[in-house]
ModelCIF file with pLDDT and N, C-alpha, C, O atoms, coordinates in Angstrom:
data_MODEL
#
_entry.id   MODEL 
#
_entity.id                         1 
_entity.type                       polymer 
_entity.pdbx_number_of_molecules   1 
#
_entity_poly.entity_id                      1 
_entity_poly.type                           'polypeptide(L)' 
_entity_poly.nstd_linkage                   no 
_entity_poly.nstd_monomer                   no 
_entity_poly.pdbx_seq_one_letter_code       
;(UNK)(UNK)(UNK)(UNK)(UNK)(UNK)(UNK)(UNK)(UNK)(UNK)(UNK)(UNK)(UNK)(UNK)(UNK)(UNK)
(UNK)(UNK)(UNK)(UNK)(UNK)(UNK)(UNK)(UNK)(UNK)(UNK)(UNK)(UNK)(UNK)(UNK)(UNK)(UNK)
(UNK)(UNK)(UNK)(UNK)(UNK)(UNK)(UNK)(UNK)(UNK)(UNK)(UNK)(UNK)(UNK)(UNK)(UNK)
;
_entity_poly.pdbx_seq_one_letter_code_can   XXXXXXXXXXXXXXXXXXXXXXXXXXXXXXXXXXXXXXXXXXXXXXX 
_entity_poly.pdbx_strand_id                 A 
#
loop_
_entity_poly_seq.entity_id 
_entity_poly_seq.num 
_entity_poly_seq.mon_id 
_entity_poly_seq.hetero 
1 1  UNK n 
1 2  UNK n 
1 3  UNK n 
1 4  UNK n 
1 5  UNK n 
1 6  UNK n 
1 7  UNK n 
1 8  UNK n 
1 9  UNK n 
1 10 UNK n 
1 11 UNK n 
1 12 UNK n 
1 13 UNK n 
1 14 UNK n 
1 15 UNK n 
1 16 UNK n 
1 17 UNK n 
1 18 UNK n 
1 19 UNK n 
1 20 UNK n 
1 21 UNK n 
1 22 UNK n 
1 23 UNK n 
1 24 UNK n 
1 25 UNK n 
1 26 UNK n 
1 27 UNK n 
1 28 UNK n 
1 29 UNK n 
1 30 UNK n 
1 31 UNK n 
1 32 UNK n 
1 33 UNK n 
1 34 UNK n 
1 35 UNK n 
1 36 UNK n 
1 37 UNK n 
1 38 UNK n 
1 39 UNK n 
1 40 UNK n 
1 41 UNK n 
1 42 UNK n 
1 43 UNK n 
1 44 UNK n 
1 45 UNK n 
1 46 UNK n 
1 47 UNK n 
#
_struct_asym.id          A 
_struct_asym.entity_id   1 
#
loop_
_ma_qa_metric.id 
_ma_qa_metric.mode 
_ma_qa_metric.name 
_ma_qa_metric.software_group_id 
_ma_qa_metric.type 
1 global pLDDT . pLDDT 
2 local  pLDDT . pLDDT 
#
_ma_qa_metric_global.metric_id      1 
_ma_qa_metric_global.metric_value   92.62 
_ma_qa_metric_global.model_id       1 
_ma_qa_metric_global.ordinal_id     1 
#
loop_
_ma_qa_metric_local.label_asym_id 
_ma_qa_metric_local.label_comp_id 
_ma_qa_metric_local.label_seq_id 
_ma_qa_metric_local.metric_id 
_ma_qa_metric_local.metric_value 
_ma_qa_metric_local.model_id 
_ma_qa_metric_local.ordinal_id 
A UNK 1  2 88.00 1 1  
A UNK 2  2 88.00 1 2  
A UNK 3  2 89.00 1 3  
A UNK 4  2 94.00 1 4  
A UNK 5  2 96.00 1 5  
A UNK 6  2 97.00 1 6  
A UNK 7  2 97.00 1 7  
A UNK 8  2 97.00 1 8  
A UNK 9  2 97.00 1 9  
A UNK 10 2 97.00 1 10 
A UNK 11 2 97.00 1 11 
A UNK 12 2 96.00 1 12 
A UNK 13 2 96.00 1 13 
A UNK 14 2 96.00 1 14 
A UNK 15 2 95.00 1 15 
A UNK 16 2 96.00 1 16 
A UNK 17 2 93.00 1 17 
A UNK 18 2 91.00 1 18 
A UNK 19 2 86.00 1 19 
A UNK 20 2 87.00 1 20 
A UNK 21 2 84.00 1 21 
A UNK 22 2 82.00 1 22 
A UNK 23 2 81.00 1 23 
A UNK 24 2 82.00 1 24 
A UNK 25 2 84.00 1 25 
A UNK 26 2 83.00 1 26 
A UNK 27 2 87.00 1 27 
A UNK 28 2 86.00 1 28 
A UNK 29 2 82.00 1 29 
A UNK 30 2 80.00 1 30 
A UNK 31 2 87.00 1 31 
A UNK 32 2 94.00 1 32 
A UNK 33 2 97.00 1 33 
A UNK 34 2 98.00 1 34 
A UNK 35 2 98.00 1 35 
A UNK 36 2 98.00 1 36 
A UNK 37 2 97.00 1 37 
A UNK 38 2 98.00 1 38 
A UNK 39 2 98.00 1 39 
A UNK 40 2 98.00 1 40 
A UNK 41 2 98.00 1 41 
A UNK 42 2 98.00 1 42 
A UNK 43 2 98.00 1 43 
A UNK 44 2 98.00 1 44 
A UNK 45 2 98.00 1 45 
A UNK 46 2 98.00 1 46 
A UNK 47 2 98.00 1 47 
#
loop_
_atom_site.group_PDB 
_atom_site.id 
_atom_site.type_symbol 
_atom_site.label_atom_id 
_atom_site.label_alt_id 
_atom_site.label_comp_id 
_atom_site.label_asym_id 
_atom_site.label_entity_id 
_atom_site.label_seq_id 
_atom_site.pdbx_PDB_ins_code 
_atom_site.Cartn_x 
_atom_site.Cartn_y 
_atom_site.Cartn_z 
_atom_site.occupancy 
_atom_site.B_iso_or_equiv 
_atom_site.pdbx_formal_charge 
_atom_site.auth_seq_id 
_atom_site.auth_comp_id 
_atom_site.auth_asym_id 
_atom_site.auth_atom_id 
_atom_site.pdbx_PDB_model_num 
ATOM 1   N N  . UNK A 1 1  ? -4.435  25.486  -7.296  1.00 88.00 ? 1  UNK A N  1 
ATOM 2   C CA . UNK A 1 1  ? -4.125  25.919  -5.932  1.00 88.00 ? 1  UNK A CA 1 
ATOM 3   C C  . UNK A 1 1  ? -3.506  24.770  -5.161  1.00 88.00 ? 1  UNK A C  1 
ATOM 4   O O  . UNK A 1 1  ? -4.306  23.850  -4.991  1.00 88.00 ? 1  UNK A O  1 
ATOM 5   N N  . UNK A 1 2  ? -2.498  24.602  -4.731  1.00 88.00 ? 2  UNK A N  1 
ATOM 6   C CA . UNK A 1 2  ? -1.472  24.120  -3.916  1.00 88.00 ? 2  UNK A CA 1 
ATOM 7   C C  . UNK A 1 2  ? -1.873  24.016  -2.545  1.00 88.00 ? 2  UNK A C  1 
ATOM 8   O O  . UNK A 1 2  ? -2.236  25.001  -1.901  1.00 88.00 ? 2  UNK A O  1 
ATOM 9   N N  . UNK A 1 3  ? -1.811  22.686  -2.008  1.00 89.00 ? 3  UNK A N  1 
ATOM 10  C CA . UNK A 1 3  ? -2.630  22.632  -0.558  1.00 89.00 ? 3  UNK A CA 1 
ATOM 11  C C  . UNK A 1 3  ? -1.334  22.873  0.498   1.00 89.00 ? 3  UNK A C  1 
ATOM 12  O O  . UNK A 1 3  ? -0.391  22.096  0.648   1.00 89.00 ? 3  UNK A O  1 
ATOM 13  N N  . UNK A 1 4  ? -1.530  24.097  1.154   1.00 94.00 ? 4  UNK A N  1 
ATOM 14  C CA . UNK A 1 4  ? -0.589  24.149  2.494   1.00 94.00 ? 4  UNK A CA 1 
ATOM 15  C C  . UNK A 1 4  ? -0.100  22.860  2.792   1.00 94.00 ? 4  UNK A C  1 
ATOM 16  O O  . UNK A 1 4  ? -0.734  21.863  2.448   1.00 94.00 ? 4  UNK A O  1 
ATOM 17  N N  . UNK A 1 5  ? 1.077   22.781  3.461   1.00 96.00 ? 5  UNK A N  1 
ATOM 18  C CA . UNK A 1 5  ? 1.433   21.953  4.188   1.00 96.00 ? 5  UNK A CA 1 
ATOM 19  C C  . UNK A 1 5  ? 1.286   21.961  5.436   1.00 96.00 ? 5  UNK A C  1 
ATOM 20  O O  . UNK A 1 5  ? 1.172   23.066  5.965   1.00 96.00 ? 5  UNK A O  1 
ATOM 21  N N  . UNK A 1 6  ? 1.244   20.734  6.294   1.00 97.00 ? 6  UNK A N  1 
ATOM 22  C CA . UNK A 1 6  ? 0.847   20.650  8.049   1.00 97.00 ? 6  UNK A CA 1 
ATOM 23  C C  . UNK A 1 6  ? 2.812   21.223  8.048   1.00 97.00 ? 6  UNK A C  1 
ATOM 24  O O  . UNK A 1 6  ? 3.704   21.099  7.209   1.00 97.00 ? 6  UNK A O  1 
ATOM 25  N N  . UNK A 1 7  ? 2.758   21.862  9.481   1.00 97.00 ? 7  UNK A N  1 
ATOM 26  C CA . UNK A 1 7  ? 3.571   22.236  10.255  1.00 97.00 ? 7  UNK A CA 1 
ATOM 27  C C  . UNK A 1 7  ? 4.510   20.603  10.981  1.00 97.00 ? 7  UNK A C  1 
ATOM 28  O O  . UNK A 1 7  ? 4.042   19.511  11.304  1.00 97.00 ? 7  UNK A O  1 
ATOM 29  N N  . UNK A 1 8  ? 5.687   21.034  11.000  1.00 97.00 ? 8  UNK A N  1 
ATOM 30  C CA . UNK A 1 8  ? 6.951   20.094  11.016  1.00 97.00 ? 8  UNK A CA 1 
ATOM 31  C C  . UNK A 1 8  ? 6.626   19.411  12.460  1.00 97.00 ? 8  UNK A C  1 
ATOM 32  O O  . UNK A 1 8  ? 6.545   18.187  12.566  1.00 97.00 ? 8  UNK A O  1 
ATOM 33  N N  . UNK A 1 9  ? 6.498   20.044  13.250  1.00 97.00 ? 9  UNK A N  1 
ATOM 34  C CA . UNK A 1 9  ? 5.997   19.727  14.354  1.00 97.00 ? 9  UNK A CA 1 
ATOM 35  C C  . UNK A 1 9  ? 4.281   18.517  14.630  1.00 97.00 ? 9  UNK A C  1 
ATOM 36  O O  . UNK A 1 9  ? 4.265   17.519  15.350  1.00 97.00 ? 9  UNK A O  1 
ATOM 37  N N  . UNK A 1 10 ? 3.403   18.911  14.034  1.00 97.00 ? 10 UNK A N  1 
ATOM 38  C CA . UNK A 1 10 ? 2.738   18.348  13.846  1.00 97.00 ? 10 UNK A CA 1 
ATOM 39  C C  . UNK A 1 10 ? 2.338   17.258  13.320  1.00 97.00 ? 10 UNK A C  1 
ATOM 40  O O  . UNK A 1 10 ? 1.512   16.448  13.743  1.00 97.00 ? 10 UNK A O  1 
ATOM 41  N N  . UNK A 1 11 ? 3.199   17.259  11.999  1.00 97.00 ? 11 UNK A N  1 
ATOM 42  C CA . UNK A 1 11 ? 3.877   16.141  10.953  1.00 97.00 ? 11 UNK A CA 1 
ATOM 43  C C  . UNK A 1 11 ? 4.599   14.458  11.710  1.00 97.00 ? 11 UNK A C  1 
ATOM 44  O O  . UNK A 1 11 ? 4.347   13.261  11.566  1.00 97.00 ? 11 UNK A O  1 
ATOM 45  N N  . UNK A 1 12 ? 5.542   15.254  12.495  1.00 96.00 ? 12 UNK A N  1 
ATOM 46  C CA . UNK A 1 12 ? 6.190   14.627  13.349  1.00 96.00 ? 12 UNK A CA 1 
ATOM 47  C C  . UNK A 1 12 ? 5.087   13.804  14.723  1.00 96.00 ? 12 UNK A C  1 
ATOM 48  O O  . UNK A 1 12 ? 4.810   12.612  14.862  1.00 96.00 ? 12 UNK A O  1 
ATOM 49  N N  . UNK A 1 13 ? 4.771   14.718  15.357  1.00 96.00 ? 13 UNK A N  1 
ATOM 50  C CA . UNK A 1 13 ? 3.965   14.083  16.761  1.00 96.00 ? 13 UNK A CA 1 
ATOM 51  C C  . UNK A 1 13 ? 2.652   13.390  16.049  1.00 96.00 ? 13 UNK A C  1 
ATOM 52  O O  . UNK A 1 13 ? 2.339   12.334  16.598  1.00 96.00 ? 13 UNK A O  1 
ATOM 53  N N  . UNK A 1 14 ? 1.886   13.741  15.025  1.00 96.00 ? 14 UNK A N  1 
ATOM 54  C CA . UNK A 1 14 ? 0.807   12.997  14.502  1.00 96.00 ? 14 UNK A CA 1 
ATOM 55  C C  . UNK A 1 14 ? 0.816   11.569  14.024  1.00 96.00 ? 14 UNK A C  1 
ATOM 56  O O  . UNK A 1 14 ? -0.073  10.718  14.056  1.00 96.00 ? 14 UNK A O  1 
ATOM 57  N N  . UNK A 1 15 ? 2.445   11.516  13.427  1.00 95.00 ? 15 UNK A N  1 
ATOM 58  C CA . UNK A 1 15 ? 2.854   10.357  13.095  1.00 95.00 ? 15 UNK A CA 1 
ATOM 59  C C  . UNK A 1 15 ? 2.203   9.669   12.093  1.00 95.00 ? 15 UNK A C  1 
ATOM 60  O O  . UNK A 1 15 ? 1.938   8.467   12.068  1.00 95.00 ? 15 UNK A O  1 
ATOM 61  N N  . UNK A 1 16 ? 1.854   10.915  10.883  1.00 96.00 ? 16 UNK A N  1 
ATOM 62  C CA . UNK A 1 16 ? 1.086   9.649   9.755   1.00 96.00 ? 16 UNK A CA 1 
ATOM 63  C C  . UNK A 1 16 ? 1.946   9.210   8.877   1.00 96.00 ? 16 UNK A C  1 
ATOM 64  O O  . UNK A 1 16 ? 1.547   9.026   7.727   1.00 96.00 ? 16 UNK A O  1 
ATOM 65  N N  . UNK A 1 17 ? 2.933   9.017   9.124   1.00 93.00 ? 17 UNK A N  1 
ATOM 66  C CA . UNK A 1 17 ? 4.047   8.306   8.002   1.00 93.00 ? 17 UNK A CA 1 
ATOM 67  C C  . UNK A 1 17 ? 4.049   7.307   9.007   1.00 93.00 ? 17 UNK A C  1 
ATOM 68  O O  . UNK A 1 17 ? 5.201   7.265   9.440   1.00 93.00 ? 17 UNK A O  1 
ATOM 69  N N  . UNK A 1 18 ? 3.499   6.669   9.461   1.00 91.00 ? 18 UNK A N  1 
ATOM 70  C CA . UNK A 1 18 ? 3.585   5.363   10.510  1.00 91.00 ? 18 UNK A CA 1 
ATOM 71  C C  . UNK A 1 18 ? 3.713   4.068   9.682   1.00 91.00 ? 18 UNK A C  1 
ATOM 72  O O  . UNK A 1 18 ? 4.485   3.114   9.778   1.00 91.00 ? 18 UNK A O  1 
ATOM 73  N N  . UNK A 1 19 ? 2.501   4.404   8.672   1.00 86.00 ? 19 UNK A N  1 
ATOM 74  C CA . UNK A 1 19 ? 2.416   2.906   7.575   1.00 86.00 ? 19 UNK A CA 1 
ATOM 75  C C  . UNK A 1 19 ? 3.487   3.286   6.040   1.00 86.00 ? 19 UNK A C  1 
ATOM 76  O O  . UNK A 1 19 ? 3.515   2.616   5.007   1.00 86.00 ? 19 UNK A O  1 
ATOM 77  N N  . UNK A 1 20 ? 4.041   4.172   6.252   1.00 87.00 ? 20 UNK A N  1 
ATOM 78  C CA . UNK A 1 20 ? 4.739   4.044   4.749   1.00 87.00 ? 20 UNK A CA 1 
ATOM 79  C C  . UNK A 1 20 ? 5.577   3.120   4.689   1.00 87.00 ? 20 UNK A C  1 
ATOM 80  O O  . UNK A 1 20 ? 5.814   2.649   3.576   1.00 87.00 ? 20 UNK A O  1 
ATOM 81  N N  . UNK A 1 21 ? 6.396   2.495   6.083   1.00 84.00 ? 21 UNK A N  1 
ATOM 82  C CA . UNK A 1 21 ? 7.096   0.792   6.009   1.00 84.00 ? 21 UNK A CA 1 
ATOM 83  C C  . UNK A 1 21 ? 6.861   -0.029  5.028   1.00 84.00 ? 21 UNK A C  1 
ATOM 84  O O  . UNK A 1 21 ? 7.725   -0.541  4.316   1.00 84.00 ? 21 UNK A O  1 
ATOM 85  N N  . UNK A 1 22 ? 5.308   -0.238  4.924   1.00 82.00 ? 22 UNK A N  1 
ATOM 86  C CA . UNK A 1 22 ? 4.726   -1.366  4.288   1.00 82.00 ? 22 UNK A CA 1 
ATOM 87  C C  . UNK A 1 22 ? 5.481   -1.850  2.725   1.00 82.00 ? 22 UNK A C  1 
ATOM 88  O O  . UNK A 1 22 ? 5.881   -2.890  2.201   1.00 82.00 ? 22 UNK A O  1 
ATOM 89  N N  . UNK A 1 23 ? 5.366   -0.212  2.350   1.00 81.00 ? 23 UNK A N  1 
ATOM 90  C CA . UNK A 1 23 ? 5.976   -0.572  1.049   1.00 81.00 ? 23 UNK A CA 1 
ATOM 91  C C  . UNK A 1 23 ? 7.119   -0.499  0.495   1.00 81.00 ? 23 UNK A C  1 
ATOM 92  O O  . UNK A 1 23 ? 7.347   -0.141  -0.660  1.00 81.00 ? 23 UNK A O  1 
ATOM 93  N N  . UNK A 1 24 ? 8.231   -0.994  1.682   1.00 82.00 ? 24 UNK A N  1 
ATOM 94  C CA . UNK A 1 24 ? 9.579   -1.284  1.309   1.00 82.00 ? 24 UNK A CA 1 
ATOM 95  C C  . UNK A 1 24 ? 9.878   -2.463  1.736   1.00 82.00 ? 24 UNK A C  1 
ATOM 96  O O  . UNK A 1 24 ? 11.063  -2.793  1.775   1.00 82.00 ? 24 UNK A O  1 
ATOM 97  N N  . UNK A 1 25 ? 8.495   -3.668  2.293   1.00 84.00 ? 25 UNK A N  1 
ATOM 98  C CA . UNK A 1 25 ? 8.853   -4.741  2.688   1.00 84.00 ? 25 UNK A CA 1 
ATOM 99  C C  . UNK A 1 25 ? 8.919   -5.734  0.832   1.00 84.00 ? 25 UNK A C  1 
ATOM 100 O O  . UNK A 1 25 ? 8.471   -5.451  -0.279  1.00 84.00 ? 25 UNK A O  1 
ATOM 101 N N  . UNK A 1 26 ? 9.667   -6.833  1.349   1.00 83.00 ? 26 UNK A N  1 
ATOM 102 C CA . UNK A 1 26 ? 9.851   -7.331  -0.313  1.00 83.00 ? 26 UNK A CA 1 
ATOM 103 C C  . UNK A 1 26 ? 9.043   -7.824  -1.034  1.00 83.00 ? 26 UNK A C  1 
ATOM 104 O O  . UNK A 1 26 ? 9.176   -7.808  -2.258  1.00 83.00 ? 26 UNK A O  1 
ATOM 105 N N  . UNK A 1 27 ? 7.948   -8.413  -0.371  1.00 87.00 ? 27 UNK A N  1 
ATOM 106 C CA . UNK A 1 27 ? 6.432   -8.928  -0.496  1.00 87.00 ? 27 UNK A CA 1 
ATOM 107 C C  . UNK A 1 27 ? 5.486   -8.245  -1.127  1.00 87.00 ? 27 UNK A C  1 
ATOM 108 O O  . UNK A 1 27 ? 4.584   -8.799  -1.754  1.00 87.00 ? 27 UNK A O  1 
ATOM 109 N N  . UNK A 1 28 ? 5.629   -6.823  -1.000  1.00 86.00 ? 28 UNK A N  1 
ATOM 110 C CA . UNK A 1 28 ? 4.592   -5.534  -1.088  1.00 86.00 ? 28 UNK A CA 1 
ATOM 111 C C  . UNK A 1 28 ? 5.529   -3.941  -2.186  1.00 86.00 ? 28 UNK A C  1 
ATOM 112 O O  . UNK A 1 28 ? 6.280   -3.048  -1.796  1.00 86.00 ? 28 UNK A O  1 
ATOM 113 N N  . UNK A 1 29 ? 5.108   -4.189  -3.237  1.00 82.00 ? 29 UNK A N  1 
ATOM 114 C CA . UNK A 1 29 ? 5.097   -3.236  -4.250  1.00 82.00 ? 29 UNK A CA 1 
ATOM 115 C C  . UNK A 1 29 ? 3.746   -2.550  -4.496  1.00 82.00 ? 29 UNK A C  1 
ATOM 116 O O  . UNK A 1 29 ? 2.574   -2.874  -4.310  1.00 82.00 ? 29 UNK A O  1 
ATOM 117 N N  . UNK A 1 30 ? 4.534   -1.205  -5.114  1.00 80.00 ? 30 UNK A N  1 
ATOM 118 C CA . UNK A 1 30 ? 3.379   -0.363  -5.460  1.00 80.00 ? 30 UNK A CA 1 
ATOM 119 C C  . UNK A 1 30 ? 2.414   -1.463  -6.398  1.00 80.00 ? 30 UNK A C  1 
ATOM 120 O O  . UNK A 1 30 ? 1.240   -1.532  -6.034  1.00 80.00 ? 30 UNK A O  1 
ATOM 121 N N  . UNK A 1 31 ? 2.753   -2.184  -7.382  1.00 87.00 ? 31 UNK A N  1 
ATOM 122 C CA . UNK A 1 31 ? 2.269   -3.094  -8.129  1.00 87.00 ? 31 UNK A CA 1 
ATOM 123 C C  . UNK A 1 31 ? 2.362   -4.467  -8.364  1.00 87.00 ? 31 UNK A C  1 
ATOM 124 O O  . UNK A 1 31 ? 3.098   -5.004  -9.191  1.00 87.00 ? 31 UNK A O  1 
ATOM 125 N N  . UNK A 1 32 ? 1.614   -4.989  -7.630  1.00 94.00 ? 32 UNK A N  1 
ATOM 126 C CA . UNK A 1 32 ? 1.090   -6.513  -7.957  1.00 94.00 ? 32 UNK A CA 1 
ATOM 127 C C  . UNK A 1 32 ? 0.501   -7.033  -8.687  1.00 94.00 ? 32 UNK A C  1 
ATOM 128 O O  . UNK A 1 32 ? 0.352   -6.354  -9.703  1.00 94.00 ? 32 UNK A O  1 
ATOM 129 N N  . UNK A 1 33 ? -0.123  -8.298  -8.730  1.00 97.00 ? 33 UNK A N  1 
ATOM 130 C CA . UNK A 1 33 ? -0.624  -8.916  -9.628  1.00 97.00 ? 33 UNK A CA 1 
ATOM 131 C C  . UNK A 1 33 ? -1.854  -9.727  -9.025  1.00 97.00 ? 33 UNK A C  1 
ATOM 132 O O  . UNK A 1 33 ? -1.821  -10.215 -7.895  1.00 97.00 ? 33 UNK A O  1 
ATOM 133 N N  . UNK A 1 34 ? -2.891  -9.819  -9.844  1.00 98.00 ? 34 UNK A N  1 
ATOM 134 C CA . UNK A 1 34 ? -3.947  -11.047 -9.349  1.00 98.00 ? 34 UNK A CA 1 
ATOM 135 C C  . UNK A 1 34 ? -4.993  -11.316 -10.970 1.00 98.00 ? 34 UNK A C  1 
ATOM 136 O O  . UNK A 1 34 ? -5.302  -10.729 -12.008 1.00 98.00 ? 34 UNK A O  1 
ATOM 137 N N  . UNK A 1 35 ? -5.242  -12.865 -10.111 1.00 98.00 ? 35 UNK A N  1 
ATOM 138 C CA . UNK A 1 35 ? -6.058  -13.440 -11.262 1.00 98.00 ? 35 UNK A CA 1 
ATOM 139 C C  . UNK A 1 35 ? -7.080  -12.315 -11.499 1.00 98.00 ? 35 UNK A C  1 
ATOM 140 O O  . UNK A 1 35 ? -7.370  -11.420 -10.704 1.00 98.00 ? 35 UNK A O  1 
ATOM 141 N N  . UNK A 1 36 ? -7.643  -12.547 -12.902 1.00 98.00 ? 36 UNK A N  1 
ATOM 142 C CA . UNK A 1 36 ? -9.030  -12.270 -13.546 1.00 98.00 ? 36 UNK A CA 1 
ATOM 143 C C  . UNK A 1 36 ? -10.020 -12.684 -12.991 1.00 98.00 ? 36 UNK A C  1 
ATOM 144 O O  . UNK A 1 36 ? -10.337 -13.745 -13.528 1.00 98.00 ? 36 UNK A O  1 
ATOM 145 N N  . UNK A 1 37 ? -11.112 -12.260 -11.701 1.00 97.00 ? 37 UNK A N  1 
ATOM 146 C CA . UNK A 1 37 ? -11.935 -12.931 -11.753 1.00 97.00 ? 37 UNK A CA 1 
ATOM 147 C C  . UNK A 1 37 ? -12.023 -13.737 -10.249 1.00 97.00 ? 37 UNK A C  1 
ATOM 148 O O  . UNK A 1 37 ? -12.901 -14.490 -9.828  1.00 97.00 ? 37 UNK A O  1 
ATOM 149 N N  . UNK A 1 38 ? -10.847 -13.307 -9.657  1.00 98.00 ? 38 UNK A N  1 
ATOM 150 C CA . UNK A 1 38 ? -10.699 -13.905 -8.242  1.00 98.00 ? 38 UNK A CA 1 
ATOM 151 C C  . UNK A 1 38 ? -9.827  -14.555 -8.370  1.00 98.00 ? 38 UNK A C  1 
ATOM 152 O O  . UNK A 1 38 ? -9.633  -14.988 -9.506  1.00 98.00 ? 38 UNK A O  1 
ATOM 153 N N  . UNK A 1 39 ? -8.536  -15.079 -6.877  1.00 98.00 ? 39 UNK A N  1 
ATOM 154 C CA . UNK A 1 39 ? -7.875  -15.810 -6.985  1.00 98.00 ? 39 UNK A CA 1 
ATOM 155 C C  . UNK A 1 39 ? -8.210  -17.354 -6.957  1.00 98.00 ? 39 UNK A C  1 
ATOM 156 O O  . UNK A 1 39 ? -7.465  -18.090 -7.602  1.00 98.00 ? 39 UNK A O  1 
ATOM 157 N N  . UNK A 1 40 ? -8.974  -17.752 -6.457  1.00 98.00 ? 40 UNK A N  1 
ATOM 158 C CA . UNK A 1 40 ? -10.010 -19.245 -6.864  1.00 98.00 ? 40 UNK A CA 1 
ATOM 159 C C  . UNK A 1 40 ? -9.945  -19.589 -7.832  1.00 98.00 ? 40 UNK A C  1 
ATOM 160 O O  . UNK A 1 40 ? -10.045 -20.804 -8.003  1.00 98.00 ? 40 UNK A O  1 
ATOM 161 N N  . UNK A 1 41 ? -9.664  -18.372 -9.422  1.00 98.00 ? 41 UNK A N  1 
ATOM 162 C CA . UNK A 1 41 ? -9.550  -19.369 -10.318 1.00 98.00 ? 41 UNK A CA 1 
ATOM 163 C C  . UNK A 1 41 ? -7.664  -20.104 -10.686 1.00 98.00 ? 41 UNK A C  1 
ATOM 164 O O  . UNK A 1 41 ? -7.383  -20.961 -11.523 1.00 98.00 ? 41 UNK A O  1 
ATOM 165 N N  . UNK A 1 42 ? -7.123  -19.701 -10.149 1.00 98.00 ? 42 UNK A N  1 
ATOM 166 C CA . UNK A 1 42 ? -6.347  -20.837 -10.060 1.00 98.00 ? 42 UNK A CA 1 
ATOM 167 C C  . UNK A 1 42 ? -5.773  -22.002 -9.796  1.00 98.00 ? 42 UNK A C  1 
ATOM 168 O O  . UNK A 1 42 ? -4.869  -22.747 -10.175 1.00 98.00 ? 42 UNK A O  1 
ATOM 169 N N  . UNK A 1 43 ? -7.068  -21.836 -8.598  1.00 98.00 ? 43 UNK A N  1 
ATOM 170 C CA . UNK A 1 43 ? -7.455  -23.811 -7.920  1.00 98.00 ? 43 UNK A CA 1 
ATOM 171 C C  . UNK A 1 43 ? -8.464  -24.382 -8.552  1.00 98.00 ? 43 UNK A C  1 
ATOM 172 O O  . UNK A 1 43 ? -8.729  -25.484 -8.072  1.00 98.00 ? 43 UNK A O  1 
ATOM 173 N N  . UNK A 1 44 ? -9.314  -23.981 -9.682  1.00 98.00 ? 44 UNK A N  1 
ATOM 174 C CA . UNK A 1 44 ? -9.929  -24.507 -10.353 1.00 98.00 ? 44 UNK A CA 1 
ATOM 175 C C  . UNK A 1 44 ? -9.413  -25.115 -11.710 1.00 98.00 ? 44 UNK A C  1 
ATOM 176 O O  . UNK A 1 44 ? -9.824  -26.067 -12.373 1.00 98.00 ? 44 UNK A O  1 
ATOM 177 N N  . UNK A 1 45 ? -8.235  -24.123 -11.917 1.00 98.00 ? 45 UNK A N  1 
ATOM 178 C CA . UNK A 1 45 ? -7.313  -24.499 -13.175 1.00 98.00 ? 45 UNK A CA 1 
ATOM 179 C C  . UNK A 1 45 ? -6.490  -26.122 -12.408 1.00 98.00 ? 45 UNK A C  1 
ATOM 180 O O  . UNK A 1 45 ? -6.439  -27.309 -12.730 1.00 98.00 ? 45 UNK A O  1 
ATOM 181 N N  . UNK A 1 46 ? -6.057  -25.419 -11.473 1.00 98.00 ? 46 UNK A N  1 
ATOM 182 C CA . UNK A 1 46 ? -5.331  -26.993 -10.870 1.00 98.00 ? 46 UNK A CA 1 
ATOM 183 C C  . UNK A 1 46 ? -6.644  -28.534 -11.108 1.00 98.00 ? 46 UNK A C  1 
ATOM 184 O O  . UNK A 1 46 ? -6.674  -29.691 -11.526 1.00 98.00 ? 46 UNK A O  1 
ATOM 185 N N  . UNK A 1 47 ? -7.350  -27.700 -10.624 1.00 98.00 ? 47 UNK A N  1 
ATOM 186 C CA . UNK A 1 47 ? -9.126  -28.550 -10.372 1.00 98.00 ? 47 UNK A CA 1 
ATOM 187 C C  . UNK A 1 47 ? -8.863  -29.553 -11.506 1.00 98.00 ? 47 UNK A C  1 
ATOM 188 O O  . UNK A 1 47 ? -9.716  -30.390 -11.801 1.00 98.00 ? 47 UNK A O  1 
#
């Protein structure tokens, strides 16, 4: 079963596409990367 959609009007004045920006800045992909374990361990590798 297929969930209705909100009305065009509503869509619009509710404004929840407010944050979809985020992920066309160049910094921020659907997929990143991070250490194993926390990023700390790569100042311990420096360590």
């Amino acid at each position: 079963t297929e969930i209705e959609p909100f009305g065009m009007s509503d869509v619009i004045q509710g404004g929840i596409g407010r944050a979809f920006s985020f992920e066309f800045g160049y910094d921020q992909a659907m997929t990143m990367m991070t250490p194993v374990g926390g990023m700390d361990r790569i100042y311990y590798k420096f360590q």
